[in-house]
Structure formats: structure tokens, C-alpha cells
N, C-alpha and C. Protein backbone atom coordinates (compact mmCIF):
# COMPACT_ATOMS: atom_id res chain seq x y z
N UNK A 1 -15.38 -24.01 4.65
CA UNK A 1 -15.23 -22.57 4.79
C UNK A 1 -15.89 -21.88 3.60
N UNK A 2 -16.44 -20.47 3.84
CA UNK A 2 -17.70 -20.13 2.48
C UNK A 2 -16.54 -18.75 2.46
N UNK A 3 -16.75 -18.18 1.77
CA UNK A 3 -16.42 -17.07 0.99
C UNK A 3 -16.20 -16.19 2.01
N UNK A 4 -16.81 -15.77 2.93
CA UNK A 4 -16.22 -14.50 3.71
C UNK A 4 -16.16 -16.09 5.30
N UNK A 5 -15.47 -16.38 5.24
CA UNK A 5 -14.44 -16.95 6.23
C UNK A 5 -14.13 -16.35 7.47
N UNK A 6 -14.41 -16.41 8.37
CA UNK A 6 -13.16 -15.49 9.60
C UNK A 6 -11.81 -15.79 9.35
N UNK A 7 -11.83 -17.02 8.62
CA UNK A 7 -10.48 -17.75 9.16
C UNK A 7 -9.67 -17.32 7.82
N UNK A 8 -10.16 -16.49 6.70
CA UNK A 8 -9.41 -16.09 5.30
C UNK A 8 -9.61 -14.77 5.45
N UNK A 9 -7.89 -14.39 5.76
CA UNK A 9 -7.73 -12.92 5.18
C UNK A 9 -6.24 -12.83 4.32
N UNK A 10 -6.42 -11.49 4.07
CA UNK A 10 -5.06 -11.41 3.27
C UNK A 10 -3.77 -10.21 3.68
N UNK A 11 -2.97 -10.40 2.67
CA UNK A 11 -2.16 -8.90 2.91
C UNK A 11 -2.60 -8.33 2.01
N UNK A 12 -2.72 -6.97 2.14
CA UNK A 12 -3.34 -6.24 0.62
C UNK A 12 -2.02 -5.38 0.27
N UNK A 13 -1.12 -6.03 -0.51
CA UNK A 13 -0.16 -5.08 -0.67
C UNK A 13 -0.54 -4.21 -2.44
N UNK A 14 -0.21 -3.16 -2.17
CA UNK A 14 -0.42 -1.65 -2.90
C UNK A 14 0.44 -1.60 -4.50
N UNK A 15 1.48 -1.94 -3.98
CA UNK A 15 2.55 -2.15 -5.17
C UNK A 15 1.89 -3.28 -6.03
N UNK A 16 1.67 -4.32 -5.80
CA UNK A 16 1.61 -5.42 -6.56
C UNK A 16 -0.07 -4.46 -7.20
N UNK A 17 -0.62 -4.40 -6.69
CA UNK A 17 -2.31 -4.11 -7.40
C UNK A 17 -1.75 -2.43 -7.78
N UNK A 18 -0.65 -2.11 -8.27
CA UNK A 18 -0.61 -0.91 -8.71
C UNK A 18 0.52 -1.62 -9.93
N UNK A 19 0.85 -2.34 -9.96
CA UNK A 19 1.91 -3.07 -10.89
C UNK A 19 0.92 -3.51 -11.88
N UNK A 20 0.08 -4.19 -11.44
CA UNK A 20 -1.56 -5.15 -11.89
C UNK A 20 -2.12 -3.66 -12.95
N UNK A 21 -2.36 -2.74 -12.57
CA UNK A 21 -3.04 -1.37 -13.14
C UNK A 21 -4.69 -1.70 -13.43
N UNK A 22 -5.13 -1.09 -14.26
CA UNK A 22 -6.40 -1.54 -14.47
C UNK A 22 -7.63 -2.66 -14.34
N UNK A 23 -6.29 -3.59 -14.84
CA UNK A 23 -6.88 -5.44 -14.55
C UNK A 23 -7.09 -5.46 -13.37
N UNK A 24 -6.54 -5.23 -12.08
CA UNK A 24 -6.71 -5.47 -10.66
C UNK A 24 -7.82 -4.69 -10.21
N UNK A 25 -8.37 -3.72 -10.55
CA UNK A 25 -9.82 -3.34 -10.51
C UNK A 25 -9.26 -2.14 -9.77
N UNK A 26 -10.67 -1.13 -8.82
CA UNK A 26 -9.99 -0.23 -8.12
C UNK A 26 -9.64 -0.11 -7.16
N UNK A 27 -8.03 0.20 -6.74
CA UNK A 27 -7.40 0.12 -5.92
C UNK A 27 -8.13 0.34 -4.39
N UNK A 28 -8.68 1.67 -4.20
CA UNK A 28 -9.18 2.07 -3.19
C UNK A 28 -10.46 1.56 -3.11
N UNK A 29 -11.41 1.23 -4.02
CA UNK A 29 -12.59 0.90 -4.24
C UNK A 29 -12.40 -0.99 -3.11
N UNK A 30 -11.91 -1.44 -3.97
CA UNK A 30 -11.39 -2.69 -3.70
C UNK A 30 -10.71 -2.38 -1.76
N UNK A 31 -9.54 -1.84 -1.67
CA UNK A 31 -9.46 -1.54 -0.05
C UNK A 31 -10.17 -1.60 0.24
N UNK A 32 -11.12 -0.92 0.03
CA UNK A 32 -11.99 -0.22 1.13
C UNK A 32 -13.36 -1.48 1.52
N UNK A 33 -13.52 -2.56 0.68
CA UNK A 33 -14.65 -3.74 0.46
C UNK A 33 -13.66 -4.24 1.35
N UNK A 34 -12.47 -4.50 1.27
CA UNK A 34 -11.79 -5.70 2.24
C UNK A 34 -11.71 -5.52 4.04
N UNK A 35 -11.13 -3.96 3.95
CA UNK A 35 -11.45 -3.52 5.17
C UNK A 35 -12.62 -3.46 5.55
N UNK A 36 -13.42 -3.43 4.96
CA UNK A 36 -14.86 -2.92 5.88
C UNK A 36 -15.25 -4.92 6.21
N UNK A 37 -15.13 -5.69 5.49
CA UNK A 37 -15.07 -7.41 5.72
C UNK A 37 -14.24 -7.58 6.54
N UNK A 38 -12.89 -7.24 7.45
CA UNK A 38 -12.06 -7.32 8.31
C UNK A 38 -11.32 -8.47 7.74
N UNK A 39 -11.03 -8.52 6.04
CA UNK A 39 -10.16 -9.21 5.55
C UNK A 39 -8.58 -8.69 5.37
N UNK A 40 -8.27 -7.55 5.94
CA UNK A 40 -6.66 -7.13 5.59
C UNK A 40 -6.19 -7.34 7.20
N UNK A 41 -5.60 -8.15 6.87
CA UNK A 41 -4.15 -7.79 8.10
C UNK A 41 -2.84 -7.37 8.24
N UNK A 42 -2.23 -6.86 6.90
CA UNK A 42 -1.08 -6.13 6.64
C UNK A 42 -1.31 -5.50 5.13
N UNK A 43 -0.81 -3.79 5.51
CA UNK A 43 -0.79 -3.18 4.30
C UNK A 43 0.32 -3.04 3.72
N UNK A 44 0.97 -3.50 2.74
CA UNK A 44 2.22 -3.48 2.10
C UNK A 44 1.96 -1.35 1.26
N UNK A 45 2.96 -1.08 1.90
CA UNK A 45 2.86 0.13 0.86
C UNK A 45 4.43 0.11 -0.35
N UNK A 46 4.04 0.63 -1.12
CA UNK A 46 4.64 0.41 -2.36
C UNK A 46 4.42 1.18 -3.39
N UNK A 47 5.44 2.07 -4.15
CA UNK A 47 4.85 2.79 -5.20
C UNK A 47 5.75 2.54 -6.61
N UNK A 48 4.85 2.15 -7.76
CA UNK A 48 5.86 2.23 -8.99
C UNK A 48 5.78 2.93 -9.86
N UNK A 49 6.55 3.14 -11.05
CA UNK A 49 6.50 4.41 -12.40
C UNK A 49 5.12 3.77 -12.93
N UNK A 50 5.21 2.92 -13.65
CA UNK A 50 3.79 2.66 -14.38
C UNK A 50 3.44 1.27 -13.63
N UNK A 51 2.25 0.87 -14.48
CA UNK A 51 1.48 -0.78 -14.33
C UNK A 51 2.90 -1.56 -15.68
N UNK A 52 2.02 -2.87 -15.43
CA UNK A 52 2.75 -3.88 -16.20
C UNK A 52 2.29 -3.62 -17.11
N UNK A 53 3.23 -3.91 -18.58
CA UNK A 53 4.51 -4.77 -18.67
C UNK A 53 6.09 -3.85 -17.80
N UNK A 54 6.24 -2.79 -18.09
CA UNK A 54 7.61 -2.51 -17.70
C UNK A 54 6.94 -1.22 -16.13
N UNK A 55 7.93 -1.49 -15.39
CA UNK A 55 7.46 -0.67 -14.59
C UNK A 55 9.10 -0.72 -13.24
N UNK A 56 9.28 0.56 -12.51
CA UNK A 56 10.09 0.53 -12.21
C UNK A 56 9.88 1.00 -10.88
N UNK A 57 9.72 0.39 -9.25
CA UNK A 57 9.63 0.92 -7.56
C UNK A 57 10.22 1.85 -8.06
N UNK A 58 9.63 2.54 -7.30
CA UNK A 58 10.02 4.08 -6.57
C UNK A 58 9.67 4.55 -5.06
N UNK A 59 10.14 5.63 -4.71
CA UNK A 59 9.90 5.92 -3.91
C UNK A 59 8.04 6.13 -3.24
N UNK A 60 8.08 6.15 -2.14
CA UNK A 60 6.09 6.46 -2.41
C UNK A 60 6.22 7.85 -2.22
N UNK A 61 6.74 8.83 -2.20
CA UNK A 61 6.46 10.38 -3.08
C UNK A 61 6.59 10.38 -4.06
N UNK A 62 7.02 9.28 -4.72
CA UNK A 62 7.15 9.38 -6.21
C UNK A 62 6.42 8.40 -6.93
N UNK A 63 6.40 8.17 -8.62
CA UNK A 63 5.73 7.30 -9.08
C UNK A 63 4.13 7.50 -9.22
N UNK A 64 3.62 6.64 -9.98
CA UNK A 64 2.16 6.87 -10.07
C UNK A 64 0.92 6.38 -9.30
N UNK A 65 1.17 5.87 -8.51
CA UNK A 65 -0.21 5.46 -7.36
C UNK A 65 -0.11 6.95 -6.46
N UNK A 66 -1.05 7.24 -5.85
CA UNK A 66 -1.06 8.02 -5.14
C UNK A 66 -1.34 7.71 -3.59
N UNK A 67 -0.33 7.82 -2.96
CA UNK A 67 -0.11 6.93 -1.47
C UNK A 67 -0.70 7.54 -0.77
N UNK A 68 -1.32 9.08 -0.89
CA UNK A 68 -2.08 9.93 0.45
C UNK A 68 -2.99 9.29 0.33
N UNK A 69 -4.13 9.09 -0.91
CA UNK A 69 -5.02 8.38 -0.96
C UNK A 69 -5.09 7.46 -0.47
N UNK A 70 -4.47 6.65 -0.85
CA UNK A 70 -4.67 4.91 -0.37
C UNK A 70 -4.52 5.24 1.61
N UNK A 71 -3.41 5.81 1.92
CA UNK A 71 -3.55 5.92 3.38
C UNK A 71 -4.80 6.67 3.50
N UNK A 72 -5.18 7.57 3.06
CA UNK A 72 -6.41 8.09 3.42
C UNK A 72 -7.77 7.42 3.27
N UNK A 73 -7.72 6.20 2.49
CA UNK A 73 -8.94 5.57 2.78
C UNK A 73 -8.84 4.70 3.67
N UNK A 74 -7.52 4.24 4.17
CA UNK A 74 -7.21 2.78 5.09
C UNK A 74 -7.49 3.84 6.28
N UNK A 75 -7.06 4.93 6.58
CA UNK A 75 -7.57 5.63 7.94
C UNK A 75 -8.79 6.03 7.77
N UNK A 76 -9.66 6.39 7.05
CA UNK A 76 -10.80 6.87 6.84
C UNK A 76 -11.95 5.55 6.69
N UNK A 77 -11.45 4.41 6.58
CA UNK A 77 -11.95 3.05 6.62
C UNK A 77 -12.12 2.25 7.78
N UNK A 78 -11.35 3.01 8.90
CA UNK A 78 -11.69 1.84 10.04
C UNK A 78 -10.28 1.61 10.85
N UNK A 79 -9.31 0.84 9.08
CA UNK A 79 -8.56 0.18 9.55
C UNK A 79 -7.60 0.37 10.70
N UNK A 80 -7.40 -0.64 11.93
CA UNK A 80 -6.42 -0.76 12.72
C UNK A 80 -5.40 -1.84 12.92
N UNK A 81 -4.78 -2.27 11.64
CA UNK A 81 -3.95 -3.30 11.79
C UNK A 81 -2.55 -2.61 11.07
N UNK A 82 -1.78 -3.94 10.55
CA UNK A 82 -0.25 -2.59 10.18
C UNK A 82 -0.53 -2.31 8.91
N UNK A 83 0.46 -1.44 8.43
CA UNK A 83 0.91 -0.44 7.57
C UNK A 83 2.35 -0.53 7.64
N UNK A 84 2.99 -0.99 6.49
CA UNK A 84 4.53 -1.07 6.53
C UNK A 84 5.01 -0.90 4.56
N UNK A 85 6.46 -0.35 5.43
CA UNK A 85 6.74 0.01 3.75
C UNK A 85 7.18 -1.49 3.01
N UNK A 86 6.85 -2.05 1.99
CA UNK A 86 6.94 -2.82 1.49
C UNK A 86 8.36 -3.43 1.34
N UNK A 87 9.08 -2.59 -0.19
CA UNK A 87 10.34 -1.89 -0.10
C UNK A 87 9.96 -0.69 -1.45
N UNK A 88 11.61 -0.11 -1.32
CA UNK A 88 11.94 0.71 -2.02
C UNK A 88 12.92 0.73 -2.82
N UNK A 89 13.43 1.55 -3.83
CA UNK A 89 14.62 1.88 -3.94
C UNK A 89 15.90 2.20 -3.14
N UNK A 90 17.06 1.65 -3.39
CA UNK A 90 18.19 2.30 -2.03
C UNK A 90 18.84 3.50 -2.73
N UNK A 91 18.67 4.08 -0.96
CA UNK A 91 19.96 5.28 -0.91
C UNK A 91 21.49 4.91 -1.03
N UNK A 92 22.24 4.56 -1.97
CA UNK A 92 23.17 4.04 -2.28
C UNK A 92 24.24 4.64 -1.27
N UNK A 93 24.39 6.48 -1.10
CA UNK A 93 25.34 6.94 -0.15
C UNK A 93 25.05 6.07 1.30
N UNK A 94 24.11 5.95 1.38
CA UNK A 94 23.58 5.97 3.05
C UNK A 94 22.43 5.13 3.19
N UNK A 95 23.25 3.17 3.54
CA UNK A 95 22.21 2.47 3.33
C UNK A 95 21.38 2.10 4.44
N UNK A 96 20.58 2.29 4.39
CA UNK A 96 19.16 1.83 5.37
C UNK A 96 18.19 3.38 5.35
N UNK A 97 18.80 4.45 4.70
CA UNK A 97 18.39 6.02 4.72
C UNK A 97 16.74 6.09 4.02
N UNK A 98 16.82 4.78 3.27
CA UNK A 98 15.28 4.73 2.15
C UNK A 98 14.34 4.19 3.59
N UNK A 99 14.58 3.00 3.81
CA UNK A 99 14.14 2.89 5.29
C UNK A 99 12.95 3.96 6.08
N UNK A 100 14.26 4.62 6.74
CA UNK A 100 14.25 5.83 7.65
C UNK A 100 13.04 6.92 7.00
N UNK A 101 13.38 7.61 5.85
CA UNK A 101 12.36 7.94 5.07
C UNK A 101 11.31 7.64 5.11
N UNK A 102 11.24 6.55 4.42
CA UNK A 102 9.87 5.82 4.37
C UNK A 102 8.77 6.05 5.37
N UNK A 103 9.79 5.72 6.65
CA UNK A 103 8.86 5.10 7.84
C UNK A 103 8.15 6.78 8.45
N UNK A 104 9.40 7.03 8.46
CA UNK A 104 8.06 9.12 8.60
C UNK A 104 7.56 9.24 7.71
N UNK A 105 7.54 9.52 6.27
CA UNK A 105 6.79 9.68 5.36
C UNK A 105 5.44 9.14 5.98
N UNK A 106 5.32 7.14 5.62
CA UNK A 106 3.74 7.07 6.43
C UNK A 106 3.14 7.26 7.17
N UNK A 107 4.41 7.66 8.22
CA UNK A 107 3.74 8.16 9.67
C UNK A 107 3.00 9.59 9.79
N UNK A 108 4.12 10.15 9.11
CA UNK A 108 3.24 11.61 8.68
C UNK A 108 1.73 11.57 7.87
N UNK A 109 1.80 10.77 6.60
CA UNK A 109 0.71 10.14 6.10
C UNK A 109 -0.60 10.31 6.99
N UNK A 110 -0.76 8.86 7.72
CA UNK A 110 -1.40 8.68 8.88
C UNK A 110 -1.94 9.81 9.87
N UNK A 111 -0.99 10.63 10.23
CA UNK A 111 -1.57 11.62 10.71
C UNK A 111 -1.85 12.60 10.41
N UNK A 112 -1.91 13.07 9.25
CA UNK A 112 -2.48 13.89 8.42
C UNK A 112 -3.80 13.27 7.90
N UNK A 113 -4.04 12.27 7.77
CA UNK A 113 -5.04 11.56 7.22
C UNK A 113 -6.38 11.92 8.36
């Protein structure tokens, strides 16, 4: 098997290459080479306070990656495979409520995109 493979793809999850910060190269730059190779088959979405060493999930309205973007290049890229929230922080009153959130948030995302 050589380097662009049919048979090698990945998950490109968001959080981890936003945890990574700089070292992981650019986020969208980088998406956007994998999608256009038809190497992503699941998008982990994920947002944290900073990159490594200390860094703390958050919500994806919150925190420092910017999630319109990243959805806006995965829709503006082609892509048609999933998009799912990674995880999050919990709603401690009301558990599964981060969930629920989430899942309109990207959906709204998406179609705004």
C-alpha cells in the first residue's frame, strides 16, 4: 500500500489537533488536503481553552478553535461523511442536556455554512 491508499483513511478529530496547537500544523489548511484525498471518514468536533500543556474541553461556542470555521471548510470542501460531537463538558442539572445542545448547535452550523 503507497501513501495515498484507498484502503487508509482516518478520523480527523478537531479537539485533539486543537489540543496539538501549532505543532499539528493548520487545522483547516490540513482538513481541507484530507478531504479533498477522500481520506476523512468521521469528523470528531471538539473545542478546548488553550493547546497543550494545560488545556481544559469546552463547549464548541466556547474555547479557542473556532468551530464555524472548521464546519465551514468541511461544507465548503466537499465533505459528505459524519460530523459528530466528540464530547463535552456536562450539564450537571440536566444530564444528557450538553448532548442535546451540541447536536443543534452543528446542525445549525452546517446549515448556515
Amino acid at each position: 500500500m503507497g501513501k495515498d491508499s484507498k484502503m487508509l483513511k482516518m478520523e480527523f478529530c478537531c479537539g485533539c489537533w486543537l489540543e496539538g496547537g501549532c505543532i499539528m500544523g493548520n487545522l483547516l489548511e490540513n482538513l481541507k488536503e484530507f478531504i479533498s484525498r477522500d481520506k476523512v471518514v468521521i469528523i470528531h468536533l471538539r473545542n478546548v481553552s488553550s493547546p497543550l500543556p494545560e488545556f481544559t474541553e469546552m463547549f464548541l461556542d466556547e474555547g479557542y478553535g473556532d468551530i464555524w470555521e472548521i464546519v465551514r471548510t468541511v461544507v465548503e470542501s466537499g465533505y459528505k461523511g459524519t460530523i459528530i460531537l466528540d464530547h463535552s463538558p456536562e450539564i450537571v442539572e440536566t444530564p444528557g442536556m450538553e448532548t442535546a445542545f451540541c447536536a443543534g448547535y452543528i446542525k445549525g452550523l452546517i446549515r448556515a455554512a
